[in-house]
Protein backbone atom coordinates (compact mmCIF):
# COMPACT_ATOMS: atom_id res chain seq x y z
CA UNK A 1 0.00 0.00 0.00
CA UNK A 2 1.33 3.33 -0.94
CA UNK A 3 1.94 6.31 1.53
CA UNK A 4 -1.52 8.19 -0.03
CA UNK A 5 -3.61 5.27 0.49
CA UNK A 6 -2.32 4.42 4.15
CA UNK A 7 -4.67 5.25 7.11
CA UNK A 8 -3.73 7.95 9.47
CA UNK A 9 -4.12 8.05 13.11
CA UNK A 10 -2.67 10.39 15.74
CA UNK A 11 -1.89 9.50 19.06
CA UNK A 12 -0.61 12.08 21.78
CA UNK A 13 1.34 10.76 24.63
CA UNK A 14 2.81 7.96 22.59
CA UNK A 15 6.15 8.22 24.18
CA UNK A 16 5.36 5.30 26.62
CA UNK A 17 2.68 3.11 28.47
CA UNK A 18 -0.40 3.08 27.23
CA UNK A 19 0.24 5.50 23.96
CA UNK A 20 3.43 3.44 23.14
CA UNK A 21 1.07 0.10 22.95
CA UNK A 22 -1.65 1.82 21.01
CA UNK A 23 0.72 2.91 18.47
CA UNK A 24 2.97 0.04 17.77
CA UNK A 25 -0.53 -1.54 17.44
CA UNK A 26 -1.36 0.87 14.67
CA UNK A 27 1.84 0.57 12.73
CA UNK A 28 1.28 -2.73 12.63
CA UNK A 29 -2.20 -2.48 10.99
CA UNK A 30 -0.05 -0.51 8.55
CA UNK A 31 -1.22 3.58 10.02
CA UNK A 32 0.77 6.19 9.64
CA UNK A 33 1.31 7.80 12.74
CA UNK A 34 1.83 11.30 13.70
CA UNK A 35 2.78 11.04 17.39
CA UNK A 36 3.36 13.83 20.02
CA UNK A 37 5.01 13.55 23.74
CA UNK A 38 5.81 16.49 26.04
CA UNK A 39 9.20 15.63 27.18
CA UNK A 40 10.25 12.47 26.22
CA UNK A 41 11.44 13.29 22.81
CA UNK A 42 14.43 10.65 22.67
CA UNK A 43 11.96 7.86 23.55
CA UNK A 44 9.39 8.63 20.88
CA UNK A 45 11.95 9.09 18.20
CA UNK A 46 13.70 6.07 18.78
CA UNK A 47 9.91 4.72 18.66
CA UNK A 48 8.90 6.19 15.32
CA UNK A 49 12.55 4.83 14.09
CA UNK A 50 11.34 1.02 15.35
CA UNK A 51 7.66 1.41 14.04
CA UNK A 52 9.09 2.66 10.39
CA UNK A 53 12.15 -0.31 10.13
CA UNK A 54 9.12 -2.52 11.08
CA UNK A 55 6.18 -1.94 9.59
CA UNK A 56 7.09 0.61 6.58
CA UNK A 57 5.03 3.48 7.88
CA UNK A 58 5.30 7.18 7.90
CA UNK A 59 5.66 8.42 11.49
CA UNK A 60 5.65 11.93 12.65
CA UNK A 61 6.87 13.21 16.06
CA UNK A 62 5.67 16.68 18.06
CA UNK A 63 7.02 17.30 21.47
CA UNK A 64 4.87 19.56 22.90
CA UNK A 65 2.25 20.21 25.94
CA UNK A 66 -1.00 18.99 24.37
CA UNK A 67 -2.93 21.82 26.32
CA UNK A 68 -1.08 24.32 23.85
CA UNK A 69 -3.63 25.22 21.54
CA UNK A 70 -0.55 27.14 19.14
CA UNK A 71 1.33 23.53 19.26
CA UNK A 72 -1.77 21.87 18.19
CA UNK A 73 -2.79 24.19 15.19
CA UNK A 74 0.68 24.09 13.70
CA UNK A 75 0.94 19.93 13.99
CA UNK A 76 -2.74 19.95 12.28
CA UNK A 77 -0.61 22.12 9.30
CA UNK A 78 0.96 18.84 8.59
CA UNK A 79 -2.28 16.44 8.84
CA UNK A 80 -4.12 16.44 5.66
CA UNK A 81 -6.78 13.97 7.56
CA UNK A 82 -7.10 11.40 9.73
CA UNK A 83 -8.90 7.91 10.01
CA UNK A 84 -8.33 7.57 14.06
CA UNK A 85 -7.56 10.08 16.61
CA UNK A 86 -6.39 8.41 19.94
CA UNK A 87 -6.60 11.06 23.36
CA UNK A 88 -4.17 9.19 25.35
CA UNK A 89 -2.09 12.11 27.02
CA UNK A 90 -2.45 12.04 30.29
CA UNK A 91 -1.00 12.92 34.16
CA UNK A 92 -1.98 12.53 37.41
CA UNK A 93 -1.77 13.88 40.98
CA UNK A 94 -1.62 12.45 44.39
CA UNK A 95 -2.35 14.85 47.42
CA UNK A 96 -4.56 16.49 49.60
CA UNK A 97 -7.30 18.54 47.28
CA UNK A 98 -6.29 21.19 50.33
CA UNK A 99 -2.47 21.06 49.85
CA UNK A 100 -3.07 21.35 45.73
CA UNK A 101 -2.87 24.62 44.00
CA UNK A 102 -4.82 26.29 41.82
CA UNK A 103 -2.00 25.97 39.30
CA UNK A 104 -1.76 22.02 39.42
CA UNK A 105 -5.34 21.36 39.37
CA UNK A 106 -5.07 23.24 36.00
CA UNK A 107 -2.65 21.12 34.43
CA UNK A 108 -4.85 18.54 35.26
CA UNK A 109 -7.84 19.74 33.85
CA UNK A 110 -6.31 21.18 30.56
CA UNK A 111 -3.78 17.80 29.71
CA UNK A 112 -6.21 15.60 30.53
CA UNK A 113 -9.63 17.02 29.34
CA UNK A 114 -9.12 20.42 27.59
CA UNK A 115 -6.52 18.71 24.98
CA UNK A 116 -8.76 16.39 24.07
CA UNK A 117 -10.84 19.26 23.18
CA UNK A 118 -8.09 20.76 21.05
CA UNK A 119 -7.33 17.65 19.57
CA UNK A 120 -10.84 16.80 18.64
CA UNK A 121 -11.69 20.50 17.54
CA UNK A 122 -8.66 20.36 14.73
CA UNK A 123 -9.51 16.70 13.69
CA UNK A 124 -13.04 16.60 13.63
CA UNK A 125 -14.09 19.02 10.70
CA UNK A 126 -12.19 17.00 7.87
CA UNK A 127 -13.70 13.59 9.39
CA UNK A 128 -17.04 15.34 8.97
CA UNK A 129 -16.09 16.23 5.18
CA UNK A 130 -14.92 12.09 4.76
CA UNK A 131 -17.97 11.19 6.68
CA UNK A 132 -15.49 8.60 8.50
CA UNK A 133 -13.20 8.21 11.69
CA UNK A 134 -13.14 6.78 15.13
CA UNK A 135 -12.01 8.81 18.17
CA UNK A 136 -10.93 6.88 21.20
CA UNK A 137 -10.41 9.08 24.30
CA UNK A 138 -8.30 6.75 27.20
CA UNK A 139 -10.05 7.28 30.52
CA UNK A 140 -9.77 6.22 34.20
CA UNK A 141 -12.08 3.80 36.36
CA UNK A 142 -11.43 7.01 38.60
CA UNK A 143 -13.28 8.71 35.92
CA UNK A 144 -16.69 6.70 37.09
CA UNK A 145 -16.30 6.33 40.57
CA UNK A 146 -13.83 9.05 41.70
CA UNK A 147 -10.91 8.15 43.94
CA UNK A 148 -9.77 9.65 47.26
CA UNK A 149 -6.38 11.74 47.11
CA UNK A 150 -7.14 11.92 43.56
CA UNK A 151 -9.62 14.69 42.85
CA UNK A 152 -8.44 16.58 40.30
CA UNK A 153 -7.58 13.62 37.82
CA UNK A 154 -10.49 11.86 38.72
CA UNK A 155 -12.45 15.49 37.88
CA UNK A 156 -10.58 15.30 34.50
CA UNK A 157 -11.45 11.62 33.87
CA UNK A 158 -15.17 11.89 34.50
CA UNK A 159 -15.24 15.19 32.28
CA UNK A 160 -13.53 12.64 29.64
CA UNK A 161 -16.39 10.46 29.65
CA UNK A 162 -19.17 13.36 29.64
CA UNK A 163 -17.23 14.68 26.86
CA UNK A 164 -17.46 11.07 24.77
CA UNK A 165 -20.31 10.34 25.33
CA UNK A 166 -21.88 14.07 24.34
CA UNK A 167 -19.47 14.41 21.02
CA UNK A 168 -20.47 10.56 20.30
CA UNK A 169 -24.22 12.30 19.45
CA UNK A 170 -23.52 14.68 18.00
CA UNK A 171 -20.56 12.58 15.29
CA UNK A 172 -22.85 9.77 15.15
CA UNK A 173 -25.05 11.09 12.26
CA UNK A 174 -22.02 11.71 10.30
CA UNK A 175 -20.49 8.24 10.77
CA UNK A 176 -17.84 8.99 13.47
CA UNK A 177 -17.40 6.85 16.27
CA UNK A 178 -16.81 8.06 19.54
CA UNK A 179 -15.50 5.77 22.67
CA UNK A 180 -13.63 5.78 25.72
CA UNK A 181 -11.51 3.29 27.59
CA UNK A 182 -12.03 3.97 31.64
CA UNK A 183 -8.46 1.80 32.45
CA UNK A 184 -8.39 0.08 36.01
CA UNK A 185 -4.76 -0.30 37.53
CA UNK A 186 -2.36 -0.58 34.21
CA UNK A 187 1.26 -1.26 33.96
CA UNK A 188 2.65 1.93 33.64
CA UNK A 189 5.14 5.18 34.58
CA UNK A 190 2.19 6.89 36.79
CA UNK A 191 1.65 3.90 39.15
CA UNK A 192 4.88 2.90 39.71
CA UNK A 193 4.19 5.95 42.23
CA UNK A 194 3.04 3.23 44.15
CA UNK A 195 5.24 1.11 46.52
CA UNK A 196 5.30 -2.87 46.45
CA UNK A 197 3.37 -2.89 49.84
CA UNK A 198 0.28 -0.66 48.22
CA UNK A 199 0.40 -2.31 45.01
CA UNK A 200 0.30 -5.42 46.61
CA UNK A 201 -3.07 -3.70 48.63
CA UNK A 202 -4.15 -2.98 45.12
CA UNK A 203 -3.78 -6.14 43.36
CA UNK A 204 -5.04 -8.45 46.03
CA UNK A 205 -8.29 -5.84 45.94
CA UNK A 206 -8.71 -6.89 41.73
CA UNK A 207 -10.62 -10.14 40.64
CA UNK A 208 -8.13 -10.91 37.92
CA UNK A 209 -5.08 -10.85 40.38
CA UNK A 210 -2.91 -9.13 38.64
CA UNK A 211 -2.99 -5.23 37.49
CA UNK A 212 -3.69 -4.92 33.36
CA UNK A 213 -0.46 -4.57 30.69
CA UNK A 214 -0.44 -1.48 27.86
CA UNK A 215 -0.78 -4.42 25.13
CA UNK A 216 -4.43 -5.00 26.75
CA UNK A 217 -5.04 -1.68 26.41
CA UNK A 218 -4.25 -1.49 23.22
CA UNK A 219 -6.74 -4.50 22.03
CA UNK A 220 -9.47 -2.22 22.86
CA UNK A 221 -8.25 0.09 21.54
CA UNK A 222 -7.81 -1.46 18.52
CA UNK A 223 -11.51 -3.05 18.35
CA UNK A 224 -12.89 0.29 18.78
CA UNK A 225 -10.98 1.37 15.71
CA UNK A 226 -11.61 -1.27 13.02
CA UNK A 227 -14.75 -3.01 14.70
CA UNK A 228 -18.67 -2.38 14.51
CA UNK A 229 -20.09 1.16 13.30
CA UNK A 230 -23.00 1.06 15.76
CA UNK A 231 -20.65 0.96 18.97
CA UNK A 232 -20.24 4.60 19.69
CA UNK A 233 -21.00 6.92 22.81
CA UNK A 234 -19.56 4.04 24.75
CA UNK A 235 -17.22 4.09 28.26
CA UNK A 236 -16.18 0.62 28.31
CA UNK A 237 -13.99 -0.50 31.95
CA UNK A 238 -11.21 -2.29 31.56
CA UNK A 239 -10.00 -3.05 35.14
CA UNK A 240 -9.93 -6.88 35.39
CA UNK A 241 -13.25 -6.78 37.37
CA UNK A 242 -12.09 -4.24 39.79
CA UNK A 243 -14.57 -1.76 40.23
């Protein structure tokens, strides 16, 4: 398949975890990628570098905060269109809601739920034009429930589902799919905040016995984006029977 007729999917936070799973997953469906990060720019070149030797796709790399609406504009200068737009950025915070300031529970708010605003703003209108494309926005458990010590991101998560499930109605006459993942306890950089003694609390507390892996993840992910039409507007848990 030639470069022009290749899919085209962005995912942001693709440096790692989760967003490192999803797009490996899409390379190897043959995607070409256009990946951002904030920091971790040696990590998600020497990604892009793997995915291309692999698979023989295009990948682009940003390294940006996602919450910059500026950023965002100018990496939509090089995206003619996209098939799948994957809202994976994410960070978290662990504290009193007294001790946090006003400041952190902003970065919160705008890389978890106002970038996926940005994102979806910029991508949305050509989908509409194609009358195609699947949005999957990576959520939290903490998102449906809400989780002590954890306001702010669980704020953020449970605005990520309102927002899916709202944008879901109003795509879904114009055949674009809109779905969340709400992730239980998952193999990554922001739980190994945890030490073996809580983790140990945490596992014991999950049905499956064991916390989830990116790749898992990224299965969902991946039937959301090539499966059935009429699934949209959908929060599906993926905890291992946790909550």
């Amino acid at each position: 398949m030639s470069g022009a007729d290749r899919k085209k999917a962005l995912v942001t936070g693709a440096s790692r975890g989760i967003g490192k799973a999803v797009a490996s997953m899409l390379a190897s469906l043959g995607y070409d990628l256009y990946m951002t990060c904030h920091r971790n720019v040696e990590l998600l070149n020497s990604l892009a570098e793997e995915l291309q030797g692999r698979y023989g796709i295009k990948c682009n790399c940003y390294a940006f905060p996602i919450s910059n609406e500026e950023s965002v504009i100018e990496m939509f200068r090089d995206i003619s269109h996209l098939d799948v737009l994957i809202n994976n950025a994410g960070i978290s915070y662990i504290g009193l809601l007294a001790d946090m300031t006003y400041q952190e529970w902003h970065e919160i708010i705008d890389t978890n739920l106002s970038a996926c605003f940005l994102t979806c703003k910029y991508a949305v209108p050509e989908m509409v034009r194609r009358r195609q494309g699947k949005i999957v926005n990576i959520s939290s458990v903490w998102g449906n429930v809400g989780a002590s010590m954890e306001v702010a991101y669980s704020a953020s998560k449970g605005g990520v589902n309102a927002f899916t499930r709202a944008l879901a109605k109003e795509l879904g006459p114009v055949n674009i799919q809109v779905n969340a993942v709400a992730c239980g306890v998952i193999d990554t950089d922001m739980n190994r905040c945890f030490d073996e003694e809580e983790m140990k609390t945490l596992v014991d507390e999950i049905p499956a016995d064991r916390i989830g892996r990116p790749e898992e993840v990224a299965e969902l992910v991946k039937l959301l984006c090539t499966g059935n039409e009429y699934l949209t507007g959908q929060v599906i848990t993926l905890d291992g029977g946790w909550t």
